[in-house]
C-alpha atoms as a PDB file:
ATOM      1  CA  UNK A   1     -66.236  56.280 -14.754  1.00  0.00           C
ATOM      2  CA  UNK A   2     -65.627  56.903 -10.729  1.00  0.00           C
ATOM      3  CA  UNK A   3     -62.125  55.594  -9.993  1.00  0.00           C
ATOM      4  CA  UNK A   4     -61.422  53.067  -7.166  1.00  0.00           C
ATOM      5  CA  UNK A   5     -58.009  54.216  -5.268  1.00  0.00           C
ATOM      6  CA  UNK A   6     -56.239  52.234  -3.079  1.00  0.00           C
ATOM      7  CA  UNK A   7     -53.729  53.591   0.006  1.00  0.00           C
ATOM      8  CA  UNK A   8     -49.770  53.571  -0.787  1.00  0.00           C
ATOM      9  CA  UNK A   9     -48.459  50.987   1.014  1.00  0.00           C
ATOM     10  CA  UNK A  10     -45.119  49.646   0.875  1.00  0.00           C
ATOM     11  CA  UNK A  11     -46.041  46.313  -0.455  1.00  0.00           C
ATOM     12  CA  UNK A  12     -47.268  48.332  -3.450  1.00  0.00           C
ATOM     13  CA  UNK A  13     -43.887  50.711  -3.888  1.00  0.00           C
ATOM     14  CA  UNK A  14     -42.324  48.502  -6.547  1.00  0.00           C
ATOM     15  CA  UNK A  15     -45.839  48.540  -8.914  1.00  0.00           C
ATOM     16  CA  UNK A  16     -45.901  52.959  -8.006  1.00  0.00           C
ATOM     17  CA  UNK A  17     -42.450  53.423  -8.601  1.00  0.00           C
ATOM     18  CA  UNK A  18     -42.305  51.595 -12.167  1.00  0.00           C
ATOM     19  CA  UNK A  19     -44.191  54.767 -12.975  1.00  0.00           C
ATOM     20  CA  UNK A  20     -42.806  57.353 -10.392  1.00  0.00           C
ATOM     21  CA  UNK A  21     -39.052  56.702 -12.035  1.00  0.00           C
ATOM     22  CA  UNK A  22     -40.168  56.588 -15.170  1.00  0.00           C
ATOM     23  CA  UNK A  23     -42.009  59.745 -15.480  1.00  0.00           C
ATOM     24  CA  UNK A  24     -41.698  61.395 -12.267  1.00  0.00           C
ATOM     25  CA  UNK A  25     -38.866  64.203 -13.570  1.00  0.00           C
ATOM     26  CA  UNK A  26     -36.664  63.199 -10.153  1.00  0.00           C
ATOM     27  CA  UNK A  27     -39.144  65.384  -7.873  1.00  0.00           C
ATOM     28  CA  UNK A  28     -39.682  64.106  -4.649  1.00  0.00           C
ATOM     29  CA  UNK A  29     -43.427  64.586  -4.532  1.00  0.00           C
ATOM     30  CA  UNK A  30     -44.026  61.754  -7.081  1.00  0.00           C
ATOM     31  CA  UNK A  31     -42.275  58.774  -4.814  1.00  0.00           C
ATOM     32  CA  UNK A  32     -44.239  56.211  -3.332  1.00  0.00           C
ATOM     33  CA  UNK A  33     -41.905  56.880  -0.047  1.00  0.00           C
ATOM     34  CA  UNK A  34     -43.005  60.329   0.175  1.00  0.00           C
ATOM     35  CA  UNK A  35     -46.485  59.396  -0.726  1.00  0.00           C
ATOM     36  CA  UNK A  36     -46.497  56.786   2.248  1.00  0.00           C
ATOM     37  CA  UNK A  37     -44.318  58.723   4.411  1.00  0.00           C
ATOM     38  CA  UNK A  38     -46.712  61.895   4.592  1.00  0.00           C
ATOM     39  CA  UNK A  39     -49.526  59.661   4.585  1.00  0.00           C
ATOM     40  CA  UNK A  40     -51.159  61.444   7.848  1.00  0.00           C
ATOM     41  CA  UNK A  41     -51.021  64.807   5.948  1.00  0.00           C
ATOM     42  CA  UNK A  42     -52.094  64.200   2.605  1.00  0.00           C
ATOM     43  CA  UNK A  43     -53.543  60.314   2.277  1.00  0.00           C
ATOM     44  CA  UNK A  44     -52.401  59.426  -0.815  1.00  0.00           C
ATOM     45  CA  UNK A  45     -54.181  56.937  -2.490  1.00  0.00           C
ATOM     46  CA  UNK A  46     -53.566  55.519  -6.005  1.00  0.00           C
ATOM     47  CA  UNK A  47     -54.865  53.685  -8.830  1.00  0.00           C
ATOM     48  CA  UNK A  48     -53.760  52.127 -12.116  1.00  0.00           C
ATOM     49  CA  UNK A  49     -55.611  52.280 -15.083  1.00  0.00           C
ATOM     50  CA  UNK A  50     -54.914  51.506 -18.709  1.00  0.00           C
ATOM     51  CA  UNK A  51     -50.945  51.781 -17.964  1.00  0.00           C
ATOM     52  CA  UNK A  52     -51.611  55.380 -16.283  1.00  0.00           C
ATOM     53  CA  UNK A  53     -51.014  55.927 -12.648  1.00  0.00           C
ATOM     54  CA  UNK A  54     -53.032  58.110 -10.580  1.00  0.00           C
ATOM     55  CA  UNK A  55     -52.359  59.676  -7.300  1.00  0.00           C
ATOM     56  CA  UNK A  56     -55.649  61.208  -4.800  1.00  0.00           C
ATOM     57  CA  UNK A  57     -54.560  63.819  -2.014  1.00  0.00           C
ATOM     58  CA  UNK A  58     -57.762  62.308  -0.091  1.00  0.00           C
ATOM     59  CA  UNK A  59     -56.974  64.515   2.980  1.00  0.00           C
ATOM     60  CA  UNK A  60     -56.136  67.821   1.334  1.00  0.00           C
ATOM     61  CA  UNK A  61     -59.760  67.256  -0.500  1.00  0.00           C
ATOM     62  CA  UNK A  62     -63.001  69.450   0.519  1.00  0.00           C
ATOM     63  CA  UNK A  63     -66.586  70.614  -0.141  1.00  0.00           C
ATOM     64  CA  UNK A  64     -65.269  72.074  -3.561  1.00  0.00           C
ATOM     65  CA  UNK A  65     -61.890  69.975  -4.657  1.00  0.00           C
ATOM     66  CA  UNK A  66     -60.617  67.233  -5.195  1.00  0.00           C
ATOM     67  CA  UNK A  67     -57.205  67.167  -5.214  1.00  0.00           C
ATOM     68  CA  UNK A  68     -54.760  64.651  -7.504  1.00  0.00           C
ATOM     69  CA  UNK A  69     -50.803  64.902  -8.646  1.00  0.00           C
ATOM     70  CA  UNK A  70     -50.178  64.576 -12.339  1.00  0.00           C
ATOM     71  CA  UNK A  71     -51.384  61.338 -14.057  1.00  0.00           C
ATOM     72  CA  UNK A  72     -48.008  59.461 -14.893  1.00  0.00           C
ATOM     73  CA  UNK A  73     -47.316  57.097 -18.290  1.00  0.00           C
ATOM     74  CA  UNK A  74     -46.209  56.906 -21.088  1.00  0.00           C
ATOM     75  CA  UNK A  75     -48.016  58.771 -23.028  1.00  0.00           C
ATOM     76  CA  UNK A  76     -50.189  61.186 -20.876  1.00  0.00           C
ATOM     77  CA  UNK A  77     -52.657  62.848 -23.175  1.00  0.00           C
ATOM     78  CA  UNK A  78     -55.520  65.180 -22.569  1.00  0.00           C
ATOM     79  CA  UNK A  79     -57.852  61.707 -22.293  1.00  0.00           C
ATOM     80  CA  UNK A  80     -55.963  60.857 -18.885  1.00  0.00           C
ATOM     81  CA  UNK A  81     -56.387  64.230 -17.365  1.00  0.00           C
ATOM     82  CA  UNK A  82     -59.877  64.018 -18.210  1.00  0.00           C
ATOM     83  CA  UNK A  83     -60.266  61.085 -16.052  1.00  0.00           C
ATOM     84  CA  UNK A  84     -59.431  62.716 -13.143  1.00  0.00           C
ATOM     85  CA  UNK A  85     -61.815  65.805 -13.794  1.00  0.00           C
ATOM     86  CA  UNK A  86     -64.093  63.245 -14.558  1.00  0.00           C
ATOM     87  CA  UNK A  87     -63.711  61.471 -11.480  1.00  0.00           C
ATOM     88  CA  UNK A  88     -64.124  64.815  -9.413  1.00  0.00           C
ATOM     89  CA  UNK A  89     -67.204  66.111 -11.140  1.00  0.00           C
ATOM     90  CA  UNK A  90     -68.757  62.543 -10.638  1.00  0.00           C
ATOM     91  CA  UNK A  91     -67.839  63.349  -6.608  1.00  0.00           C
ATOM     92  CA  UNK A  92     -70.181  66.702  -7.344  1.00  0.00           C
ATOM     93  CA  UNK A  93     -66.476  68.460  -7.154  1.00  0.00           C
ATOM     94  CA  UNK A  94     -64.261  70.112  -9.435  1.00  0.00           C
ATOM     95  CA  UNK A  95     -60.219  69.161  -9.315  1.00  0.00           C
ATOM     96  CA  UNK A  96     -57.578  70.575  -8.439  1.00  0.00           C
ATOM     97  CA  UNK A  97     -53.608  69.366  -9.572  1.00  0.00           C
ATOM     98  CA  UNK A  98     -51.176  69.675  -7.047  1.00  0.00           C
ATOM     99  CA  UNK A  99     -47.529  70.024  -7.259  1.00  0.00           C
ATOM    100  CA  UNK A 100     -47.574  70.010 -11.229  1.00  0.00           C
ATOM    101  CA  UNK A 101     -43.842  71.312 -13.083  1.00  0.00           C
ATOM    102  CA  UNK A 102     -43.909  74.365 -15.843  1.00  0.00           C
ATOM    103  CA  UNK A 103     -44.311  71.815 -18.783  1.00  0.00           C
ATOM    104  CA  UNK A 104     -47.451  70.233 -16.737  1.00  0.00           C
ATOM    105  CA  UNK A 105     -49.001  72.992 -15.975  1.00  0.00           C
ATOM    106  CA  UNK A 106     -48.100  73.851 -20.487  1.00  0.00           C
ATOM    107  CA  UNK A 107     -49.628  70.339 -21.846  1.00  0.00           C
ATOM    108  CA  UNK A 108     -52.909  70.652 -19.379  1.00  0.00           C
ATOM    109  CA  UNK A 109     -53.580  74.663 -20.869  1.00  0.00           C
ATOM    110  CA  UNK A 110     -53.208  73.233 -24.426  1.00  0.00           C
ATOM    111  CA  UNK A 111     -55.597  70.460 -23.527  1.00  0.00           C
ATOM    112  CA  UNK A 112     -57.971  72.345 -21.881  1.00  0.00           C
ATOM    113  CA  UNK A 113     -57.135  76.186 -22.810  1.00  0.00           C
ATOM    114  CA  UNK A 114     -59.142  78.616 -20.463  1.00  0.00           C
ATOM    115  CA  UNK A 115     -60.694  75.947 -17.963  1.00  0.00           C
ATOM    116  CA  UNK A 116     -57.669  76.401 -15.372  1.00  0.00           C
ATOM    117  CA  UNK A 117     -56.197  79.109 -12.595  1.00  0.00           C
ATOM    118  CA  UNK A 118     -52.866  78.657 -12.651  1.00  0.00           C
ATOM    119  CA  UNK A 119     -50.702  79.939  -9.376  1.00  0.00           C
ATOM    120  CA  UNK A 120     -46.862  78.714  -8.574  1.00  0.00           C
ATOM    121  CA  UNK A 121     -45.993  78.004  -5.459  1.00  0.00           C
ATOM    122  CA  UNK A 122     -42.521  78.772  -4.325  1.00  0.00           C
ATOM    123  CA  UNK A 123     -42.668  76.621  -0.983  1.00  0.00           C
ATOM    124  CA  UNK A 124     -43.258  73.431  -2.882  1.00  0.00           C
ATOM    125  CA  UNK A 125     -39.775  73.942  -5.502  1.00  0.00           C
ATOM    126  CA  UNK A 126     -37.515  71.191  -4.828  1.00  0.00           C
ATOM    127  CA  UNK A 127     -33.389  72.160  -4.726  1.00  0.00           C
ATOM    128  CA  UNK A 128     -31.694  69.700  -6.780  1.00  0.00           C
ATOM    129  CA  UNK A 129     -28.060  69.848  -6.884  1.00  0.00           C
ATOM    130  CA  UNK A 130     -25.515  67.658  -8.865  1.00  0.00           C
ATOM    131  CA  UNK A 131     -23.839  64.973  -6.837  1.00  0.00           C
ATOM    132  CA  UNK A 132     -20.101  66.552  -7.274  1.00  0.00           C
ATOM    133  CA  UNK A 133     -21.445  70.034  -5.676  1.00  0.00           C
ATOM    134  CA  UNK A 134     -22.085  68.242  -2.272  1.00  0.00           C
ATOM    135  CA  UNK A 135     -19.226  65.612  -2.497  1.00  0.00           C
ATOM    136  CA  UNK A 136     -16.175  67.933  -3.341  1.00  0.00           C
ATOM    137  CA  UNK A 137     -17.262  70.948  -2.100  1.00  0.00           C
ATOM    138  CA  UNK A 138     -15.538  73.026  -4.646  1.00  0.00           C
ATOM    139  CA  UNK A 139     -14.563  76.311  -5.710  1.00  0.00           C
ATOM    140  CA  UNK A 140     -14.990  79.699  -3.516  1.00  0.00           C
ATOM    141  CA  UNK A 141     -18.333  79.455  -2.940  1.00  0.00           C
ATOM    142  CA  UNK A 142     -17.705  76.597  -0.846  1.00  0.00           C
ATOM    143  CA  UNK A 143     -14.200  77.599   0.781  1.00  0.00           C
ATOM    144  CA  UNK A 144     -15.505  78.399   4.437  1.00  0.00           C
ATOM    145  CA  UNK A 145     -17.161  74.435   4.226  1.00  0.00           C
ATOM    146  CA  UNK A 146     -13.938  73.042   3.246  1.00  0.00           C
ATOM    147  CA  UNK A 147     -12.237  74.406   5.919  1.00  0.00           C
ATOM    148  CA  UNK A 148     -15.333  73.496   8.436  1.00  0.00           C
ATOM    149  CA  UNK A 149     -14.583  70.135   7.225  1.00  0.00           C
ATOM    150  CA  UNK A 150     -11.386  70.118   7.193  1.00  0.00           C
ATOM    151  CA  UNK A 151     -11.326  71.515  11.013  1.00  0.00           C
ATOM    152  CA  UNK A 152     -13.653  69.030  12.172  1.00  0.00           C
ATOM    153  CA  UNK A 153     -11.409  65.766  11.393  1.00  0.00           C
ATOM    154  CA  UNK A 154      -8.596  67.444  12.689  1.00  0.00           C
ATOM    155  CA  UNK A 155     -10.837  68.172  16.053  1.00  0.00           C
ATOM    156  CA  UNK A 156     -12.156  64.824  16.513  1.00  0.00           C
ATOM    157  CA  UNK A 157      -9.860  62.442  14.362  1.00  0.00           C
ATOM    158  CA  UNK A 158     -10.043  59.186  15.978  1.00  0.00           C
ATOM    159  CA  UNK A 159     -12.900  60.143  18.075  1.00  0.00           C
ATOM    160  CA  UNK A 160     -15.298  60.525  14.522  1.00  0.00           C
ATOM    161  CA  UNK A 161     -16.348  57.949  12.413  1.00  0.00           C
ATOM    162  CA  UNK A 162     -18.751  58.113   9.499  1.00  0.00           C
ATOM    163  CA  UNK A 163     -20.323  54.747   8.127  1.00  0.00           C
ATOM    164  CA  UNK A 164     -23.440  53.545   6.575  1.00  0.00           C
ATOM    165  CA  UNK A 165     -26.247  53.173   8.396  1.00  0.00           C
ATOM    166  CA  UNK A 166     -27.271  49.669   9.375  1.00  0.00           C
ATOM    167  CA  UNK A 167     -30.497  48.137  10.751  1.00  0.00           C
ATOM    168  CA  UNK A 168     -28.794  47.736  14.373  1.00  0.00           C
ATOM    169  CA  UNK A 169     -28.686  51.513  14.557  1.00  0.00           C
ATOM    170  CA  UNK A 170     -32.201  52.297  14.048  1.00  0.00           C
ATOM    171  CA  UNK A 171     -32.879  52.448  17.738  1.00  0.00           C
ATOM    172  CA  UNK A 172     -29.925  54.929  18.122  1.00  0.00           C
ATOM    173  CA  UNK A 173     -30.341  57.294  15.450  1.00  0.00           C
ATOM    174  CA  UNK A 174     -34.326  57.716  16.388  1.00  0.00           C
ATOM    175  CA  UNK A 175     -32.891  58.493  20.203  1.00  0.00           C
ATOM    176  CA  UNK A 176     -30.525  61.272  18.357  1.00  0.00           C
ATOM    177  CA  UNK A 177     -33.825  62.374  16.422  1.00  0.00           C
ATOM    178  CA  UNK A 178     -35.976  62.662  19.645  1.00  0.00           C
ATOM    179  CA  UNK A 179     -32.620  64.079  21.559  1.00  0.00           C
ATOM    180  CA  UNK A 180     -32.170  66.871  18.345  1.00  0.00           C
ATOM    181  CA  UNK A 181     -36.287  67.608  18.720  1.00  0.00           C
ATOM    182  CA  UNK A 182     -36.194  68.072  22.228  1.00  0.00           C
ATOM    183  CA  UNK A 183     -33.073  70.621  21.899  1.00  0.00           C
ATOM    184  CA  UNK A 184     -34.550  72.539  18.645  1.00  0.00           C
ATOM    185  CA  UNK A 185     -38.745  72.435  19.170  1.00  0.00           C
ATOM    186  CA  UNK A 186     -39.613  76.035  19.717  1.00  0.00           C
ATOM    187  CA  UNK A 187     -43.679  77.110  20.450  1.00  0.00           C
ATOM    188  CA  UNK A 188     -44.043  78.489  16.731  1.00  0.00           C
ATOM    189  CA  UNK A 189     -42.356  75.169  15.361  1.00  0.00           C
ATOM    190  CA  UNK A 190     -43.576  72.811  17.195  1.00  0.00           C
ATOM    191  CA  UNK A 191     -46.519  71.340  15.144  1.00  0.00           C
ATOM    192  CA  UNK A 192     -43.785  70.578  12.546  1.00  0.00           C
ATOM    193  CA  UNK A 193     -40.810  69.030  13.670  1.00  0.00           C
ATOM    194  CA  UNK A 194     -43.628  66.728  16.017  1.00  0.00           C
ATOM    195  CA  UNK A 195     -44.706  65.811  12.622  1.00  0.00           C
ATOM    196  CA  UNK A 196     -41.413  65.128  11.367  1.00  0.00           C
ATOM    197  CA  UNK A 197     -40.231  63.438  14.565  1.00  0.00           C
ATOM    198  CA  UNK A 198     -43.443  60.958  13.491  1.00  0.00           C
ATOM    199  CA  UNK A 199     -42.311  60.916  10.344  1.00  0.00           C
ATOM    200  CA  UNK A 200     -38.369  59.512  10.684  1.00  0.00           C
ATOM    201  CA  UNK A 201     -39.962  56.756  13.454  1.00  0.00           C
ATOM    202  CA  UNK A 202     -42.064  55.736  11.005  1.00  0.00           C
ATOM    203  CA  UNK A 203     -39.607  55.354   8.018  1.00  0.00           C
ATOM    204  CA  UNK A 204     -37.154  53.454  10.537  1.00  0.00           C
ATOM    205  CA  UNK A 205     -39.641  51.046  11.561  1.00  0.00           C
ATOM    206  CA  UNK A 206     -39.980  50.204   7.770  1.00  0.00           C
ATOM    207  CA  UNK A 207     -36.453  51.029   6.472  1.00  0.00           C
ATOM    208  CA  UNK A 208     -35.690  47.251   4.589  1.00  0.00           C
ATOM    209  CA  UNK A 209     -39.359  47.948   3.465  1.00  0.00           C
ATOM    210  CA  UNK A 210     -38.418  51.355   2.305  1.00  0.00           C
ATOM    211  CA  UNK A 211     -35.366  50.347   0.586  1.00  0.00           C
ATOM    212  CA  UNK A 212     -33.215  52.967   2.850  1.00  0.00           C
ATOM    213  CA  UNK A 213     -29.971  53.900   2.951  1.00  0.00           C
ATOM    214  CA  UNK A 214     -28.009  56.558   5.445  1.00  0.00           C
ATOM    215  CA  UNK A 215     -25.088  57.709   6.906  1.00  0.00           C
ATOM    216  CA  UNK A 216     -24.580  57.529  10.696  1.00  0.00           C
ATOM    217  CA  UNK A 217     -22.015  60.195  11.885  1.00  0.00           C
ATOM    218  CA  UNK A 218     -20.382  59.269  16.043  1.00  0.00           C
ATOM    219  CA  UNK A 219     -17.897  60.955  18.168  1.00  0.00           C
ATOM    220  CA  UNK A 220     -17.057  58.990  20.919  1.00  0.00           C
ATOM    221  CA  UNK A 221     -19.030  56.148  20.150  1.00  0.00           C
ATOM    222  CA  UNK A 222     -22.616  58.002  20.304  1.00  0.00           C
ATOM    223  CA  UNK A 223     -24.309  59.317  17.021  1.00  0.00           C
ATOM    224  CA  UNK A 224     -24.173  63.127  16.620  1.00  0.00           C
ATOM    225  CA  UNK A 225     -25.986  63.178  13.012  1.00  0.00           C
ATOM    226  CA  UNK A 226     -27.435  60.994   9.963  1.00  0.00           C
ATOM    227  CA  UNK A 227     -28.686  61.736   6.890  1.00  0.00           C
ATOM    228  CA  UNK A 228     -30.679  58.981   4.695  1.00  0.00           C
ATOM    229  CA  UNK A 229     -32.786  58.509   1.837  1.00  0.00           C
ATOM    230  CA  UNK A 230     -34.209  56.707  -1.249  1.00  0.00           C
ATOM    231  CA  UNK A 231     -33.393  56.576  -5.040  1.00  0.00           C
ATOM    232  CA  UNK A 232     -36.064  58.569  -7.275  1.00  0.00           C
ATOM    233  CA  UNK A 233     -34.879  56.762 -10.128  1.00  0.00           C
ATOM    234  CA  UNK A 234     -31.291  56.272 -11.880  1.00  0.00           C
ATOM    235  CA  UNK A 235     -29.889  59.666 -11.949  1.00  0.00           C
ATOM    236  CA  UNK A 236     -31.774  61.118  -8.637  1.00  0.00           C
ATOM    237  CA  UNK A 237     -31.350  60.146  -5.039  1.00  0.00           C
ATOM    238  CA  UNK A 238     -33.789  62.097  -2.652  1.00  0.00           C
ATOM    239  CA  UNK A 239     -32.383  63.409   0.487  1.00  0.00           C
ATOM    240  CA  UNK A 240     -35.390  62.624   3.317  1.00  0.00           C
ATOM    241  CA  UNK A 241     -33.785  62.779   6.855  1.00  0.00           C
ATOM    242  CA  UNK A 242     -30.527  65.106   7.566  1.00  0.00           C
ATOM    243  CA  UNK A 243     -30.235  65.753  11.358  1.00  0.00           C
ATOM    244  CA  UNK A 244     -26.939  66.979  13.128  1.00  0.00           C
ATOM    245  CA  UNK A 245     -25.906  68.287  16.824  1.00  0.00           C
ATOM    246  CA  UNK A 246     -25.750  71.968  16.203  1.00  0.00           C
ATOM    247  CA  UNK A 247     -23.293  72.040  19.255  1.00  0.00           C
ATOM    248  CA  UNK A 248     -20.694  70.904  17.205  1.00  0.00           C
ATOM    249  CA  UNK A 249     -18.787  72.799  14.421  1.00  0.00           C
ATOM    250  CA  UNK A 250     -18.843  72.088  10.937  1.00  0.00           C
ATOM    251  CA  UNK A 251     -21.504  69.043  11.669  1.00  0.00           C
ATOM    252  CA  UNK A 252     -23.684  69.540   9.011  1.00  0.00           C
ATOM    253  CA  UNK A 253     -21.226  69.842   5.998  1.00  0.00           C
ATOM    254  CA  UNK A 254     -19.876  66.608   7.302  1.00  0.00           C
ATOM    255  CA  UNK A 255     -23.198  64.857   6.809  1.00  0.00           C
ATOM    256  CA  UNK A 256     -23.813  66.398   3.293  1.00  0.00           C
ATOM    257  CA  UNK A 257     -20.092  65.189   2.347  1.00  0.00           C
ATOM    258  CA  UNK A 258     -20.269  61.798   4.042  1.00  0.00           C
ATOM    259  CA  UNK A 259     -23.535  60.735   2.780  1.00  0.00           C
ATOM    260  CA  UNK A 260     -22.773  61.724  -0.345  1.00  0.00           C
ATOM    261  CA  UNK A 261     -19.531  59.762  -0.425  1.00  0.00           C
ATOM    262  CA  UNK A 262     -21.184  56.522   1.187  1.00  0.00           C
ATOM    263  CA  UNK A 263     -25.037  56.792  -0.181  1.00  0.00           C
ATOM    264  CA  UNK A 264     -24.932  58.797  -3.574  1.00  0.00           C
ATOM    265  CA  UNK A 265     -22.560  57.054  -6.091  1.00  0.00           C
ATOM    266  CA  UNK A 266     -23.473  56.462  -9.282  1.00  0.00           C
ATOM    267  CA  UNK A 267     -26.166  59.104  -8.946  1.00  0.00           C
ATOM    268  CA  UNK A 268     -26.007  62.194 -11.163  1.00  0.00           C
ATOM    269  CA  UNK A 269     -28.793  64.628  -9.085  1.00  0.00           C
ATOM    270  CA  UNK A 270     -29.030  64.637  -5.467  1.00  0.00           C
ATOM    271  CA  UNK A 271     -32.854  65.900  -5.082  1.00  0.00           C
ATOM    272  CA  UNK A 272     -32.697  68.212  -1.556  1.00  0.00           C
ATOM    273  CA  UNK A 273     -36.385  68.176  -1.150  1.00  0.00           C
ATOM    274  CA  UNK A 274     -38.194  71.828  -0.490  1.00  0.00           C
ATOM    275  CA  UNK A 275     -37.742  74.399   2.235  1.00  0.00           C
ATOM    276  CA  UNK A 276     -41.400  74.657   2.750  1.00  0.00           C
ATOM    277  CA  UNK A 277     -41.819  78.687   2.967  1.00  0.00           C
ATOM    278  CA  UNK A 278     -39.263  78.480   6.196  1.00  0.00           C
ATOM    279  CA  UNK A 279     -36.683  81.369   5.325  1.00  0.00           C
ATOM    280  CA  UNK A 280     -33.596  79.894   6.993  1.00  0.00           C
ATOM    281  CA  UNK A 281     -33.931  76.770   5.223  1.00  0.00           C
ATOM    282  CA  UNK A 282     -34.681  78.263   2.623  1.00  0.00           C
ATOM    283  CA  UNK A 283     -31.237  80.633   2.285  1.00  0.00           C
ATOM    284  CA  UNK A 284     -29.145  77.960   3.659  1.00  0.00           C
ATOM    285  CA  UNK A 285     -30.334  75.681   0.236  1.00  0.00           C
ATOM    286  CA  UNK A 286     -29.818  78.585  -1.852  1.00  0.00           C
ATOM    287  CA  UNK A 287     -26.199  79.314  -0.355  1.00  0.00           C
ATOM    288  CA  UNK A 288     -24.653  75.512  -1.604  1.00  0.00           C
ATOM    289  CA  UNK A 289     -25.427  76.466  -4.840  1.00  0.00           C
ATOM    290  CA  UNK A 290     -28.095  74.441  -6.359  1.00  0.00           C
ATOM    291  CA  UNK A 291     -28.246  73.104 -10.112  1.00  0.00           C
ATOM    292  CA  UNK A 292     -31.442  74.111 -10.882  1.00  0.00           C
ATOM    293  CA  UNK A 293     -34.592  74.046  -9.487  1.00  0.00           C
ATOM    294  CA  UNK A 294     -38.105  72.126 -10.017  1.00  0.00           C
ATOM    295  CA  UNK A 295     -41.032  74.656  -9.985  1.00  0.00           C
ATOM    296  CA  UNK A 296     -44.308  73.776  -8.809  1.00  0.00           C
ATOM    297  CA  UNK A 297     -47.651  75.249  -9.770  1.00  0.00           C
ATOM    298  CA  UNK A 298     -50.942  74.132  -8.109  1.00  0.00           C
ATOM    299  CA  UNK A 299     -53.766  74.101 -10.968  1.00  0.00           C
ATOM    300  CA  UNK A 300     -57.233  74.975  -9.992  1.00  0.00           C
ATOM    301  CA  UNK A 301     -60.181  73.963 -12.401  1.00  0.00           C
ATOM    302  CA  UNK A 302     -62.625  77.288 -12.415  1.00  0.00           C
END
């Protein structure tokens, strides 16, 4: 039977993410804010069938694939991923799973043993760290952030403030964003942080939509970072948007620290999305120490 999948839209977040908490192991690929959010690069489109959720990558699909995230529910058997090869091969395609974790990747080989390429991609692992390792800063890994810290309240002391971010400063913060593009788009990078520049108007635009919440960091009265994000269920908050002026000292740990205090309680995991191949992000996520880390294969049908 061909599938009928509908775009994720905000007004149908709470129906995706009775499934995407549930079942979504606290990865950031499998929220309906991500889903939406990234809509321009990978059109996700969903449907709900038989108390199974489905997710289409319309826009990463071509001649040969079509391309889906794992089917989510309750008790996801080899019948459910046969409805999305099913739906493919009724497109004259074959599938392809995107962004699937280890035990995934195990369940669809027993189901199917010998019908799959399997390949992990390291660009698509998400950093999750616990809530403590970002809101204490302890032990000597972190002593040279402490101090950073420590250095920039005694800098700025009155002239700092950190506090949630409110709906009145949605205009400000995407004037910092634009401000921190202008100052960090190189010719190589360009593409990307245009895309993400698109990306944190968007989610402003639609933050009581979004459920957002954030941390606004001033000195002097004018925002100098923010950081904000979305729950991925009880235990993990997802980081989305951290931006800081890299003119000032010590900016960044603030953020992690503040937001943390002010947007992460009662949270066990903070999820700290991926680093996307990019090898600076990439070793300054790997320097704070993460918990662990959610691997991600990309399945190929042969």
């Amino acid at each position: 039977m061909k599938m009928e999948f509908a775009p994720v839209l905000p007004e149908n977040f709470k129906t995706i993410y009775g499934y995407t908490s549930l079942y979504g192991e606290g990865s950031c690929q499998l929220s309906p804010v991500s889903m939406w959010s990234l809509s321009e690069k990978y059109g996700d489109s969903y449907a709900i069938l038989d108390g199974c959720l489905y997710v289409c990558r319309t826009k990463l699909e071509d001649e040969h694939y079509c391309v889906y995230l794992p089917p989510l529910g309750a008790n996801v058997g080899a019948a459910q991923w046969e409805q999305l090869l099913e739906d493919a091969h009724l497109k004259g395609k074959k599938a392809e799973f995107y962004t699937l974790t280890k035990d995934r990747v195990d369940a669809l080989e027993t189901f199917f043993p010998g019908r799959f390429h399997v390949e992990e991609n390291r660009d698509l692992a998400e950093f999750i760290f616990t809530r403590e390792n970002f809101e204490l800063f302890a032990g000597k890994r972190h002593e040279r952030r402490r101090t950073e810290i420590r250095s920039f309240w005694r800098q700025y002391e009155d002239h700092a403030s950190s506090a949630l971010m409110q709906p009145e400063d949605a205009e400000e913060v995407l004037d910092f964003a634009k401000e921190w593009f202008h100052n960090n788009v190189r010719l190589e990078t360009g593409e990307a942080l245009f895309r993400e520049l698109s990306c944190i108007a968007k989610q402003l635009e639609h933050a009581k939509e979004l459920e957002l919440t954030g941390t606004v960091i001033r000195i002097d009265g004018r925002v100098r970072g923010f950081c904000y994000g979305v729950p991925l269920n009880n235990d993990f908050y997802d980081v989305l948007i951290e931006k800081g002026d890299r003119n000032v000292e010590g900016i960044y740990r603030v953020i992690r620290q503040e937001s943390t205090k002010l947007n992460c309680q009662g949270y066990a995991y903070i999820n700290f999305e991926e680093d996307v191949g990019e090898p600076g992000l990439r070793k300054i996520k790997e320097s704070y120490g993460p918990e662990y880390m959610i691997e991600k294969f990309i399945v190929t049908e042969l």
